[in-house]
Protein backbone atom coordinates (compact mmCIF):
# COMPACT_ATOMS: atom_id res chain seq x y z
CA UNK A 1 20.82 26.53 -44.05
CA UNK A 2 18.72 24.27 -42.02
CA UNK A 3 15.97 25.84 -40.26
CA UNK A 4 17.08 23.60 -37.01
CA UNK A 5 20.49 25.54 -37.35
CA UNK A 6 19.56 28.95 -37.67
CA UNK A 7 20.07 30.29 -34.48
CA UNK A 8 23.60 29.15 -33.81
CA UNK A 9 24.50 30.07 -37.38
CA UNK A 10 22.54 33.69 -36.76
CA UNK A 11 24.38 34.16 -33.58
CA UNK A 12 27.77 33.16 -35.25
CA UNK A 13 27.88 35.88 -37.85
CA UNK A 14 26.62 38.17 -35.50
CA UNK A 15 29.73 37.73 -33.19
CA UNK A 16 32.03 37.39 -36.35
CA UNK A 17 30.52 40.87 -37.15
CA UNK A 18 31.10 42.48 -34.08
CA UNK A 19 34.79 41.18 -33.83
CA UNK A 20 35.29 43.16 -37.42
CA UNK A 21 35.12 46.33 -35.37
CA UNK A 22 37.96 45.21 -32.74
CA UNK A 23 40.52 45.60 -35.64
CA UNK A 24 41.50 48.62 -38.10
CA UNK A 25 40.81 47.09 -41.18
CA UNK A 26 37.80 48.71 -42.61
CA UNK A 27 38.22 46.81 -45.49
CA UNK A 28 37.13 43.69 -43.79
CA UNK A 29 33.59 43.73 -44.15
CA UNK A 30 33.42 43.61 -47.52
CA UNK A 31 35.73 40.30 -47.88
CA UNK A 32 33.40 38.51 -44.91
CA UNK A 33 29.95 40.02 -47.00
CA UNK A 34 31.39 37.90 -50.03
CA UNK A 35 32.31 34.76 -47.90
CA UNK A 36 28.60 35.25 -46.58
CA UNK A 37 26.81 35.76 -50.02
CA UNK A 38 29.14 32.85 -50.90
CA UNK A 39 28.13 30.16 -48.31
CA UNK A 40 24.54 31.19 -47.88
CA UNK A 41 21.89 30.67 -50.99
CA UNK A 42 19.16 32.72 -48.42
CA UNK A 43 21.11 35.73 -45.94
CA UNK A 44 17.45 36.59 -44.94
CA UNK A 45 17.15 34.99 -41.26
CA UNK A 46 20.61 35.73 -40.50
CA UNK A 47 20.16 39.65 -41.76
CA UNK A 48 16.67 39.76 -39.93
CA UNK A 49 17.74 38.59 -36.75
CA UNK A 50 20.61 41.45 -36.98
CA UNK A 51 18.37 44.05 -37.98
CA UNK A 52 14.37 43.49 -37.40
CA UNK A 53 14.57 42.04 -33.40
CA UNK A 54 14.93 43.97 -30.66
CA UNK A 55 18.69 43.41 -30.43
CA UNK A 56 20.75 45.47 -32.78
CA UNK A 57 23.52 45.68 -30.99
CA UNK A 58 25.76 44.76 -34.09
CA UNK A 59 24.46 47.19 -36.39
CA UNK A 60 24.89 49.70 -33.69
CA UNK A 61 28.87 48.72 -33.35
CA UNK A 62 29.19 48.64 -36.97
CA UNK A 63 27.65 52.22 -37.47
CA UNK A 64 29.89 53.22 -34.40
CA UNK A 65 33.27 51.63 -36.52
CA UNK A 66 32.08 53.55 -39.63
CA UNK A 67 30.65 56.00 -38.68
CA UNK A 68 33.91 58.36 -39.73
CA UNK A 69 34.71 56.76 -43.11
CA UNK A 70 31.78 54.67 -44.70
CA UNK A 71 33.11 54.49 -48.08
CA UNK A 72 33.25 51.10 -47.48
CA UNK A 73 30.02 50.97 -46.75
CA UNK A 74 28.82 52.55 -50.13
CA UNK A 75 30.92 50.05 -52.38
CA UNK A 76 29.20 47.02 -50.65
CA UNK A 77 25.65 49.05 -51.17
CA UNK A 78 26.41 49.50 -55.07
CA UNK A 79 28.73 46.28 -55.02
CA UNK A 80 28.00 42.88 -56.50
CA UNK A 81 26.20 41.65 -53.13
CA UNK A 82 23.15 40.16 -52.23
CA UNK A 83 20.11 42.09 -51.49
CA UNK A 84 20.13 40.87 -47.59
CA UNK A 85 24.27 42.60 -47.39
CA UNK A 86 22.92 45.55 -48.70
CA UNK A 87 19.80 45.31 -46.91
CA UNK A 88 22.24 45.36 -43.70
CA UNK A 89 24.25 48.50 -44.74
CA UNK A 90 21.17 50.38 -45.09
CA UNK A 91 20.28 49.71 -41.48
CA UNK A 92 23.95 50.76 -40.83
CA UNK A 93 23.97 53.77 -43.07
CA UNK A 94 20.13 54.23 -40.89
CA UNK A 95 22.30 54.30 -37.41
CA UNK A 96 24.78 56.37 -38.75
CA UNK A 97 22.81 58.81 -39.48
CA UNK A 98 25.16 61.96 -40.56
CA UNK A 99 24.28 63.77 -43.92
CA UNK A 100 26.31 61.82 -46.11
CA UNK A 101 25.49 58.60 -44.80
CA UNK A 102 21.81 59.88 -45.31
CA UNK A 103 22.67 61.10 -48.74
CA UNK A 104 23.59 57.59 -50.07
CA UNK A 105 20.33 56.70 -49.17
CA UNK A 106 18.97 59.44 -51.20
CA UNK A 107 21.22 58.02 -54.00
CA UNK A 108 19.30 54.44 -53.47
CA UNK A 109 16.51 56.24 -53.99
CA UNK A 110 16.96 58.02 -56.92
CA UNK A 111 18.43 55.10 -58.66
CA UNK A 112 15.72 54.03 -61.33
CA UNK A 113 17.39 50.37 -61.75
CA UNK A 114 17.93 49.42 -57.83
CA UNK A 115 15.80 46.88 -56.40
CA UNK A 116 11.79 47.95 -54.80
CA UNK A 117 12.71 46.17 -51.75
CA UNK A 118 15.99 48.38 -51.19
CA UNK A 119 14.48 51.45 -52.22
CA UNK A 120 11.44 50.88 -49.53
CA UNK A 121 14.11 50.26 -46.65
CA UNK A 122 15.90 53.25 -47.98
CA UNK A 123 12.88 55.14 -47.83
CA UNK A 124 12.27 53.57 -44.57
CA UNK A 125 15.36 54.89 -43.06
CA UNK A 126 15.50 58.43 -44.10
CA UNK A 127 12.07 58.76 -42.49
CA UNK A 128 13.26 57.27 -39.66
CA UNK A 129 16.26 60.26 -39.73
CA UNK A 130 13.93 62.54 -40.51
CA UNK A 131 16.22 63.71 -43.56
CA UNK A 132 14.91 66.68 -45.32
CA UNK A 133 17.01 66.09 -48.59
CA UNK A 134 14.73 62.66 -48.86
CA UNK A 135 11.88 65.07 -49.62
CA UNK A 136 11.83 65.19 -53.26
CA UNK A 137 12.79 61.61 -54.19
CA UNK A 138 10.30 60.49 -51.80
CA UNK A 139 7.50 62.19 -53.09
CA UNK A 140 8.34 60.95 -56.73
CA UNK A 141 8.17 57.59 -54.79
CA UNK A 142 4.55 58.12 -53.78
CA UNK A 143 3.19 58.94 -56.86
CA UNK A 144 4.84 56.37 -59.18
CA UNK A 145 2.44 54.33 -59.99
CA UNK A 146 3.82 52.47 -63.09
CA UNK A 147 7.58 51.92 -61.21
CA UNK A 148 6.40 51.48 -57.83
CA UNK A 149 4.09 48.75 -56.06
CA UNK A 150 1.42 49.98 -53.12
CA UNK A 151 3.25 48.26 -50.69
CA UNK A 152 6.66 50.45 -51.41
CA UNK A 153 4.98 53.32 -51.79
CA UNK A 154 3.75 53.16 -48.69
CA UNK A 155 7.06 53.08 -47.41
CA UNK A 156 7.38 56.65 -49.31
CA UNK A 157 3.95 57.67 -47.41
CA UNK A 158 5.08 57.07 -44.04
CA UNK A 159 8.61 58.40 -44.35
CA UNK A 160 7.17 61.51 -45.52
CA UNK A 161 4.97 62.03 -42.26
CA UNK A 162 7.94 61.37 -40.16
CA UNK A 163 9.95 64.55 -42.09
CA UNK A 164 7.30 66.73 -41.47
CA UNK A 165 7.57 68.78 -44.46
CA UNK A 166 4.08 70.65 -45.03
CA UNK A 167 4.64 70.38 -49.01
CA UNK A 168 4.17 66.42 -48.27
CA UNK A 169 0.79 67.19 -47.86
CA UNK A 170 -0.31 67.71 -51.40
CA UNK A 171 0.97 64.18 -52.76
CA UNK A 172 -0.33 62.64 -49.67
CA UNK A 173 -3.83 63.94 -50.71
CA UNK A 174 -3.90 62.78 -53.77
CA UNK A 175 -3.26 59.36 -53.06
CA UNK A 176 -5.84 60.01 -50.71
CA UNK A 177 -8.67 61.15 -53.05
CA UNK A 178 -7.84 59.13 -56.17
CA UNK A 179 -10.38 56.72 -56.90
CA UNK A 180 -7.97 53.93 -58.32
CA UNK A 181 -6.16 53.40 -55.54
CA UNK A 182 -7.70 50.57 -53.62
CA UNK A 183 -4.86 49.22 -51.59
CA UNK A 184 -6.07 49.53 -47.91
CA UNK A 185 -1.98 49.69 -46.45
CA UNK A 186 -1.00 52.38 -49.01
CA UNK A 187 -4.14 54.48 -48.04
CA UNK A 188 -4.14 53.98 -44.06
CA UNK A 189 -0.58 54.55 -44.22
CA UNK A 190 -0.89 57.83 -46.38
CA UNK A 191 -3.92 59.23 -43.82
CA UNK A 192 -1.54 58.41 -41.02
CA UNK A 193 1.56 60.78 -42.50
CA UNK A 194 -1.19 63.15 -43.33
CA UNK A 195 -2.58 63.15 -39.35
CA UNK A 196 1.44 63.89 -38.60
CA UNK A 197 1.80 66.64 -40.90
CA UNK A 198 -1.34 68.31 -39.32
CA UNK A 199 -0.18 68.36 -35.73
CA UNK A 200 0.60 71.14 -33.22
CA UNK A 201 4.14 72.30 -33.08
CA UNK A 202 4.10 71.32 -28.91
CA UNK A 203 3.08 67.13 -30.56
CA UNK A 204 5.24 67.48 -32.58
CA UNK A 205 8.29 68.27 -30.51
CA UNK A 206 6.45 65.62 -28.05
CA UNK A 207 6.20 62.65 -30.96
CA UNK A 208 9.76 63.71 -32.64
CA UNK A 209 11.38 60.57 -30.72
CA UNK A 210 8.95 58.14 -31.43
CA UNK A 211 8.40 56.16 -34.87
CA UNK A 212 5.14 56.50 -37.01
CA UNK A 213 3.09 53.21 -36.32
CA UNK A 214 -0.58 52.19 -36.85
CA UNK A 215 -0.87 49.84 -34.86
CA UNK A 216 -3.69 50.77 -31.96
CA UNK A 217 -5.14 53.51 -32.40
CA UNK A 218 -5.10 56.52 -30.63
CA UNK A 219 -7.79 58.20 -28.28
CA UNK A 220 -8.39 60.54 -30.57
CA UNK A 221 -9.84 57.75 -33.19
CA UNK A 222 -13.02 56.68 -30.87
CA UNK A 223 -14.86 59.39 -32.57
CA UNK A 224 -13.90 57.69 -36.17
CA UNK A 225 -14.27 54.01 -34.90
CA UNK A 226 -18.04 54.63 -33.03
CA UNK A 227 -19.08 56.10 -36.58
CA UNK A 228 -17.64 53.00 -38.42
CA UNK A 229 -19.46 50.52 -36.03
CA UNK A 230 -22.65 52.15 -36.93
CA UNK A 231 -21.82 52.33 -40.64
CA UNK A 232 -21.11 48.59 -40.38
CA UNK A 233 -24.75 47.80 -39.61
CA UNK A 234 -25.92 49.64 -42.64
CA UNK A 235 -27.90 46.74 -45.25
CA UNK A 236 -25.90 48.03 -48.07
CA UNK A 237 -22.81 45.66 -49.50
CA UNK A 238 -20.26 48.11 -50.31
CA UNK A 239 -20.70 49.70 -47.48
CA UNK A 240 -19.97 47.26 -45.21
CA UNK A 241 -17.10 46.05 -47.09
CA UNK A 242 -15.76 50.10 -47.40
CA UNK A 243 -16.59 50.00 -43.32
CA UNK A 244 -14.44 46.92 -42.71
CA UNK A 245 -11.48 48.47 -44.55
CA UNK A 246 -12.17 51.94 -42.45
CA UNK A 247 -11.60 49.59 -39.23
CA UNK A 248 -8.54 47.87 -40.68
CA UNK A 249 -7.13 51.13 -41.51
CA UNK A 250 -7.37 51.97 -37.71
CA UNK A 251 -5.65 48.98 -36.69
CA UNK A 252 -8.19 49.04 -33.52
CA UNK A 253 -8.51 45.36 -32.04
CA UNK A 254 -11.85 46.28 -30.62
CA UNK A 255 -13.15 45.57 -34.50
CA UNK A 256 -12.38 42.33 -34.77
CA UNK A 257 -15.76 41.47 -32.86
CA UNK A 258 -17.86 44.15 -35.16
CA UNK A 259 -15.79 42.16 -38.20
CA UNK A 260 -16.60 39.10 -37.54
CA UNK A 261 -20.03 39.53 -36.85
CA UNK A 262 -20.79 41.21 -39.88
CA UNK A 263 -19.76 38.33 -41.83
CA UNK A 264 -21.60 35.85 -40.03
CA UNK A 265 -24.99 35.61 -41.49
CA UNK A 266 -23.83 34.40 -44.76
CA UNK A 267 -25.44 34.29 -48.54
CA UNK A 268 -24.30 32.67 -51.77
CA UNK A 269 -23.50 36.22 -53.85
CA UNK A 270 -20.05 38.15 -55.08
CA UNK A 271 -21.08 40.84 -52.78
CA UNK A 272 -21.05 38.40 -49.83
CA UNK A 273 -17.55 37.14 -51.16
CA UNK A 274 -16.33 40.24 -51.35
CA UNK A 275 -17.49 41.11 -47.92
CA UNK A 276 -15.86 38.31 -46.34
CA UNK A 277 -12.70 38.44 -48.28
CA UNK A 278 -12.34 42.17 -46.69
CA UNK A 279 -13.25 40.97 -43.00
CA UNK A 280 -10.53 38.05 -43.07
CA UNK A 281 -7.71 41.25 -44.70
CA UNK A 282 -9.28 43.07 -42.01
CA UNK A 283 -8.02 40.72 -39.08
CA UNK A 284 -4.66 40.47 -40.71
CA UNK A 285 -4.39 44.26 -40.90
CA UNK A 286 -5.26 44.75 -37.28
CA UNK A 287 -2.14 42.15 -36.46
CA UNK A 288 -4.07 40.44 -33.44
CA UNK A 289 -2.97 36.83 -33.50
CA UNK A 290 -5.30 36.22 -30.61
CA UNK A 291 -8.21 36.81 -33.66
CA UNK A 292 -7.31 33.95 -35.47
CA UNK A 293 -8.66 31.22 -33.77
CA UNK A 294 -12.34 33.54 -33.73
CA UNK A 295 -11.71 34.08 -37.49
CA UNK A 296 -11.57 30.29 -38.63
CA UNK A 297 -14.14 29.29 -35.92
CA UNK A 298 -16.50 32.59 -38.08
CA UNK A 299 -15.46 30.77 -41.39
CA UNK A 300 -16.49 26.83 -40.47
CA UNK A 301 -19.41 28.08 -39.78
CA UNK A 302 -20.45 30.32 -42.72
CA UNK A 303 -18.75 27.89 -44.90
CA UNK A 304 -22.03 25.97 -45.31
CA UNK A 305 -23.89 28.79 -46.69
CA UNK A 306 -21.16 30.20 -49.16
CA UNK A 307 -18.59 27.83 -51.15
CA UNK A 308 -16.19 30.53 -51.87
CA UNK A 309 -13.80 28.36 -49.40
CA UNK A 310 -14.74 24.86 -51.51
CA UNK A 311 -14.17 26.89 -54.39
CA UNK A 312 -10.54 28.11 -52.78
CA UNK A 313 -9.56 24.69 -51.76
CA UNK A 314 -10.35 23.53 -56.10
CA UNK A 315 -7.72 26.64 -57.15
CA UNK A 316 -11.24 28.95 -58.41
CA UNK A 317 -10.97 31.73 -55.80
CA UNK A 318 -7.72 33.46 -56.16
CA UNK A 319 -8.79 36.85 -54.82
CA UNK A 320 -8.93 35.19 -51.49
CA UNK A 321 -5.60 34.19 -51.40
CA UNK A 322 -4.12 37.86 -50.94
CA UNK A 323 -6.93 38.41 -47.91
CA UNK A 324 -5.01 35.44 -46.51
CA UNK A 325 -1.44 36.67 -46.94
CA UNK A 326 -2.59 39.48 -44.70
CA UNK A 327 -3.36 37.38 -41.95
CA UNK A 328 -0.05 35.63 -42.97
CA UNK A 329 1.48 38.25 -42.22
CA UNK A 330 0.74 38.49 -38.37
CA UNK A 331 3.70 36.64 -37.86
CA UNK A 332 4.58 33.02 -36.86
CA UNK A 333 2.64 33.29 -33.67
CA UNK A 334 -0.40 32.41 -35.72
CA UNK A 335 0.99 29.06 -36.21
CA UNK A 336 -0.84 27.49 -32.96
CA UNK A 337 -4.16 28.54 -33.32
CA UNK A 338 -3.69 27.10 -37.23
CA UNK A 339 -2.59 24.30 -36.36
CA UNK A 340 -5.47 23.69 -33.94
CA UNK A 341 -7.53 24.22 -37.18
CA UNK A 342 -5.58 21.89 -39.22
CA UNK A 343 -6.05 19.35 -36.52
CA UNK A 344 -9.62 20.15 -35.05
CA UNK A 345 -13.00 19.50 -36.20
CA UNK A 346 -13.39 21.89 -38.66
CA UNK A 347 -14.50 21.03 -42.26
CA UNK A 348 -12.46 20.20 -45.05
CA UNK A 349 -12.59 23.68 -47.01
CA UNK A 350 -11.63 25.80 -43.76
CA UNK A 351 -8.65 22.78 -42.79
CA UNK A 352 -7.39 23.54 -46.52
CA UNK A 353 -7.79 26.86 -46.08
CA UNK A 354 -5.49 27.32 -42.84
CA UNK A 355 -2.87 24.76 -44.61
CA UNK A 356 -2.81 27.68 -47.16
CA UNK A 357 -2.25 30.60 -44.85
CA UNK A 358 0.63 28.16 -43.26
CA UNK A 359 2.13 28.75 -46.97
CA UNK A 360 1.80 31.79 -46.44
CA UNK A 361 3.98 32.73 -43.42
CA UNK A 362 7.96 32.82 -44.30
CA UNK A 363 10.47 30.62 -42.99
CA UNK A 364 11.07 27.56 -41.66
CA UNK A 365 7.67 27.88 -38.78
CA UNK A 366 4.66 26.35 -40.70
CA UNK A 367 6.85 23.42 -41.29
CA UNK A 368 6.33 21.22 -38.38
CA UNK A 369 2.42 21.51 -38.55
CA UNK A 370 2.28 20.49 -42.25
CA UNK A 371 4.72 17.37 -41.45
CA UNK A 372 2.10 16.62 -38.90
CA UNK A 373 -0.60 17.06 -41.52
CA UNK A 374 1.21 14.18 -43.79
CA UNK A 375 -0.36 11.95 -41.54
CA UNK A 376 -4.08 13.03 -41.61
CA UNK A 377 -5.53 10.06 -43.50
CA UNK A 378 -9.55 11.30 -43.22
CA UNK A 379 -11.06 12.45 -46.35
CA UNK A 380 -9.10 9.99 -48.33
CA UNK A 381 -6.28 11.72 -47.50
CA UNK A 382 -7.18 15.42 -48.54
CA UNK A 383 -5.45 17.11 -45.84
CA UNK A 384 -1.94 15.28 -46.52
CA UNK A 385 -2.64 16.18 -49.75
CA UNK A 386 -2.43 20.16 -49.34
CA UNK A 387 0.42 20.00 -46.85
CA UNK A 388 2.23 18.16 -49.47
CA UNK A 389 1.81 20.39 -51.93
CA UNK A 390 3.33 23.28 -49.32
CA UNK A 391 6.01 20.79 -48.53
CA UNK A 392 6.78 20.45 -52.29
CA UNK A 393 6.71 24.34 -52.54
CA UNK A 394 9.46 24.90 -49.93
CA UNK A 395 11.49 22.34 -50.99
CA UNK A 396 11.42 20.80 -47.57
CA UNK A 397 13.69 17.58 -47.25
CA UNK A 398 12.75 16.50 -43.97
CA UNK A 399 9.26 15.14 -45.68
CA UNK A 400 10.92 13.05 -48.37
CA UNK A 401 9.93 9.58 -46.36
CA UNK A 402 6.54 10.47 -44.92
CA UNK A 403 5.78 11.70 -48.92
CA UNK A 404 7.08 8.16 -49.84
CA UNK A 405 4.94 6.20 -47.67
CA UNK A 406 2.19 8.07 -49.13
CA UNK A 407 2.52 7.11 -52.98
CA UNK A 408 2.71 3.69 -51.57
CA UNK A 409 -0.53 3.43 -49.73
CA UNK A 410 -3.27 2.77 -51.76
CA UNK A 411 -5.67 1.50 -48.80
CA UNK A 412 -5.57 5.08 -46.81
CA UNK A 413 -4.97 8.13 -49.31
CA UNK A 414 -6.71 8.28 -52.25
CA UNK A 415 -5.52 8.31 -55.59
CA UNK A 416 -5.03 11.99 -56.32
CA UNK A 417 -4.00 12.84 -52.69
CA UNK A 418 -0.75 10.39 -53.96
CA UNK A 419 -0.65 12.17 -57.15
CA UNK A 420 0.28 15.58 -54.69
CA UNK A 421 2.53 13.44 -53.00
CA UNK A 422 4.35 12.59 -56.02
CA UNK A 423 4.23 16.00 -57.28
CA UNK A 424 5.62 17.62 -54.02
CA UNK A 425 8.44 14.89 -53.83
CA UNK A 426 9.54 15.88 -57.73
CA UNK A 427 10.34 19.68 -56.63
CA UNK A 428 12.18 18.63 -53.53
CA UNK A 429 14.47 17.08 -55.70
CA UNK A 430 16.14 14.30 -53.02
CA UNK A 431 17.37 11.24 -54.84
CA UNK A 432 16.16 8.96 -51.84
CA UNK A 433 12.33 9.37 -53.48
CA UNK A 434 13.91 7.36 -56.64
CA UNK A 435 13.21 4.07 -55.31
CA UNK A 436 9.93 4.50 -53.99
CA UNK A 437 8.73 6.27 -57.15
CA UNK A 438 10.58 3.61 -59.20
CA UNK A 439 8.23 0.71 -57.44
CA UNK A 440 4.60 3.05 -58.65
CA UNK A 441 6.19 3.62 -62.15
CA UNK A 442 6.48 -0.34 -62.47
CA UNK A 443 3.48 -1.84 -60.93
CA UNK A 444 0.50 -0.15 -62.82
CA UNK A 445 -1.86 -2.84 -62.02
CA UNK A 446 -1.69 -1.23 -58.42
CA UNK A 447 -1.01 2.22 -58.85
CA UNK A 448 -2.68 3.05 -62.38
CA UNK A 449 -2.40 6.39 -64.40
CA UNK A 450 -0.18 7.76 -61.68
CA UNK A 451 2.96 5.93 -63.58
CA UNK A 452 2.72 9.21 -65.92
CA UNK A 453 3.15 11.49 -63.07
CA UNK A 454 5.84 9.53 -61.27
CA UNK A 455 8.18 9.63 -64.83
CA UNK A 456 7.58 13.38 -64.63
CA UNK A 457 8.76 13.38 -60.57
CA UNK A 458 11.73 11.42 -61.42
CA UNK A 459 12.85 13.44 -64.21
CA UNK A 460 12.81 16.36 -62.43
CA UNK A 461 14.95 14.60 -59.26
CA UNK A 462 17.46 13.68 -62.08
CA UNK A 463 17.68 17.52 -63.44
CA UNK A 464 18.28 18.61 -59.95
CA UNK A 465 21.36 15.57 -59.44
CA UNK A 466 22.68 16.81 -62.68
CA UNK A 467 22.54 20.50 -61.84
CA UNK A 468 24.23 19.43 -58.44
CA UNK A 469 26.88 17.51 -60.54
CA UNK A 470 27.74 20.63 -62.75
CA UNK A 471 27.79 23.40 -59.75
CA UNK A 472 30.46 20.98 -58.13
CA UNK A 473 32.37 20.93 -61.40
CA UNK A 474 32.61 24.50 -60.97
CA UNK A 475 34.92 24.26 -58.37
């Protein structure tokens, strides 16, 4: 599906949907989840915009339809279906809401083999029901370890809070207190459940309508955050770094001043790195896309001082990259202030860097920005050379003749910012990059050593047309 085409084909299946519940054949939703798994290699924008916006209007009517016989419902979950149609009868299972519908998400749970993601929305939704049976499978959840990423688990943490049972509070504690787990979502999600579990009977009946979120926090945090500001100031590296996490735990946007300024007086040492690789998590965790533009404008100019972003930009400082998919993670409205980066008059590492947290955000949104960046000729054609290499990444058609131009021009890009070029138009795969990589391959007086590269691109265009050829042979 074309990104261009989303929202008419997202708004399509959502009235198809409805128009399932206007007739008595419950059966019908599971022939129309097999035409969709069919037609579509990705169901994730069209089962997001059904079940993550503000609109669920469908996955109300469907609950509504079902709500008195949803074995239909439980063959598509443990059918042969993609994991965006199940990920949709969850959420209608969710607004259902009776014990048996709740108890099939218990069985999702306790199913050793089913997919993390589906377990975590299960999870998800019997917190969100509150459903005491969910206890015990939940709490196995938590302290899996070895089955179980952080980032599930803390599904498991928070659904736990929203049940209420006291017993929670045991496994909640010793995620708490257990000195290997370092994953700053797991553990401000687990202190969160744990805050829930503690309140007053009259909160409690006052909170039971409202979901568990750490977002902002509460009043009752300003004692917590005034002690973290003044821990921040403290000369010691890890503690500053355990500070910063302490703020992005409370999800407060009046830290991302504090955060930032505690990284700005920068020094060539791990503990530095390590410092700043927690502040730039930090702003991610506190979801402020308003921050971003501060953030970048904080790392030009302590970029100087440190080269853990020249070292990013060469492929030597992983550990950064997961700091970035936090701020990734803010969402699409990130994009502007990035791009403003990507475009401004920032320095090389910190334009690289942003092109990378573009990667980093899902779906079709970063795209337009790095097709923009394709152009950027300065540094010998660096910055085209890192948007290419997202481009390549995503498989993104639309760049196939900007990417061709590039190989081609030997006066404004630089050698190896064609050699990403090449390399990016090899995993899109399009057959109208054959002629352009055809004219490098043959004239190695111009182009050089890059002929080697090109025979690799071109080989892999020609798996793809094969593959093509024997998936329409199928049929």
């Amino acid at each position: 599906m074309k990104y261009e085409d989303e929202d008419n084909v997202c708004q399509y299946v959502n009235e198809v949907l409805k128009a399932l519940t206007y007739f008595d054949d419950i059966n019908a939703l599971e022939s129309f989840a097999s035409i969709l798994d069919a037609e579509f290699d990705d169901l994730h924008p069209i089962v997001w915009h059904l079940t993550e916006e503000a609109d669920r209007s469908t996955v109300e009517e469907l609950a509504e339809f079902y709500e008195d016989d949803i074995e239909p419902l439980e063959r598509i979950l443990n059918g042969p279906y993609s994991i965006d149609i199940r990920k949709l009868i969850i959420h209608v299972l969710r607004e259902i809401d009776t014990w048996s519908a709740n108890q099939i998400l218990v069985d999702v749970l306790n199913d050793k083999d089913e997919d993390e993601y589906l377990v975590a929305e299960a999870a998800d939704a019997l917190g969100a029901n509150r459903f005491p049976e969910a206890f015990e499978p939940l709490c196995a959840m938590l302290t899996d370890k070895d089955r179980y990423t952080p980032d599930a688990r803390s599904y498991a943490a928070a659904a736990l809070g929203r049940i209420g049972e006291q017993r929670a509070v045991a496994p909640l504690a010793a995620v708490l207190t257990d000195p290997d787990e370092d994953d700053d979502i797991l553990i401000s999600f687990a202190l969160e459940a744990l805050k829930w579990l503690v309140l007053s009977d009259e909160e409690s009946e006052d909170d039971a309508g409202e979901e568990m979120t750490d977002s902002v926090s509460p009043d009752s945090d300003d004692d917590t955050f005034a002690v973290l500001l003044g821990a921040l100031e403290d000369s010691d590296y890890p503690m500053r770094e355990l500070t910063i996490r302490g703020l992005a735990a409370l999800k407060d946007p009046r830290a991302v001043s504090p955060i930032l300024d505690a990284i700005s007086d920068p020094e060539e040492n791990e503990e530095y790195r390590a410092l700043c690789r927690s502040a730039i998590g930090a702003i991610g965790r506190t979801g402020d896309a308003s921050a971003v533009a501060a953030l970048f404008r904080t790392l030009d100019m302590v970029a100087d001082e440190c080269k853990i972003f020249e070292d990013y930009r060469i492929g030597e400082e992983g550990a950064l990259d997961e700091a970035l998919k936090k701020v990734a993670g803010i969402g699409p409205e990130i994009i502007g202030p990035l791009r403003e980066v990507v475009a401004g008059d920032y320095s090389l590492d910190i334009k690289a860097t942003a092109i990378r947290t573009l990667g980093h955000i899902s779906g079709p949104y970063p795209v337009p920005v790095l097709l923009e960046a394709l152009k950027d000729t300065s540094c010998g054609g660096d910055i085209a050379a890192y948007a290419a290499d997202e481009l390549g990444t995503r498989k993104v058609g639309e760049a196939v003749d900007e990417l061709c131009r590039i190989i081609l021009d030997t006066e404004q890009y630089e050698e190896h910012s064609r050699l990403f070029a090449i390399s990016a138009l090899g995993e899109i795969g399009d057959p109208r990059a054959l002629g352009s990589l055809r004219e490098v391959f043959s004239d190695q007086d111009t182009f050089g050593e890059l002929s080697a590269y090109v025979y690799e691109a071109f080989e892999e265009i020609i798996e793809v047309m094969e593959s093509r050829s024997e998936d329409e042979n199928l049929f």
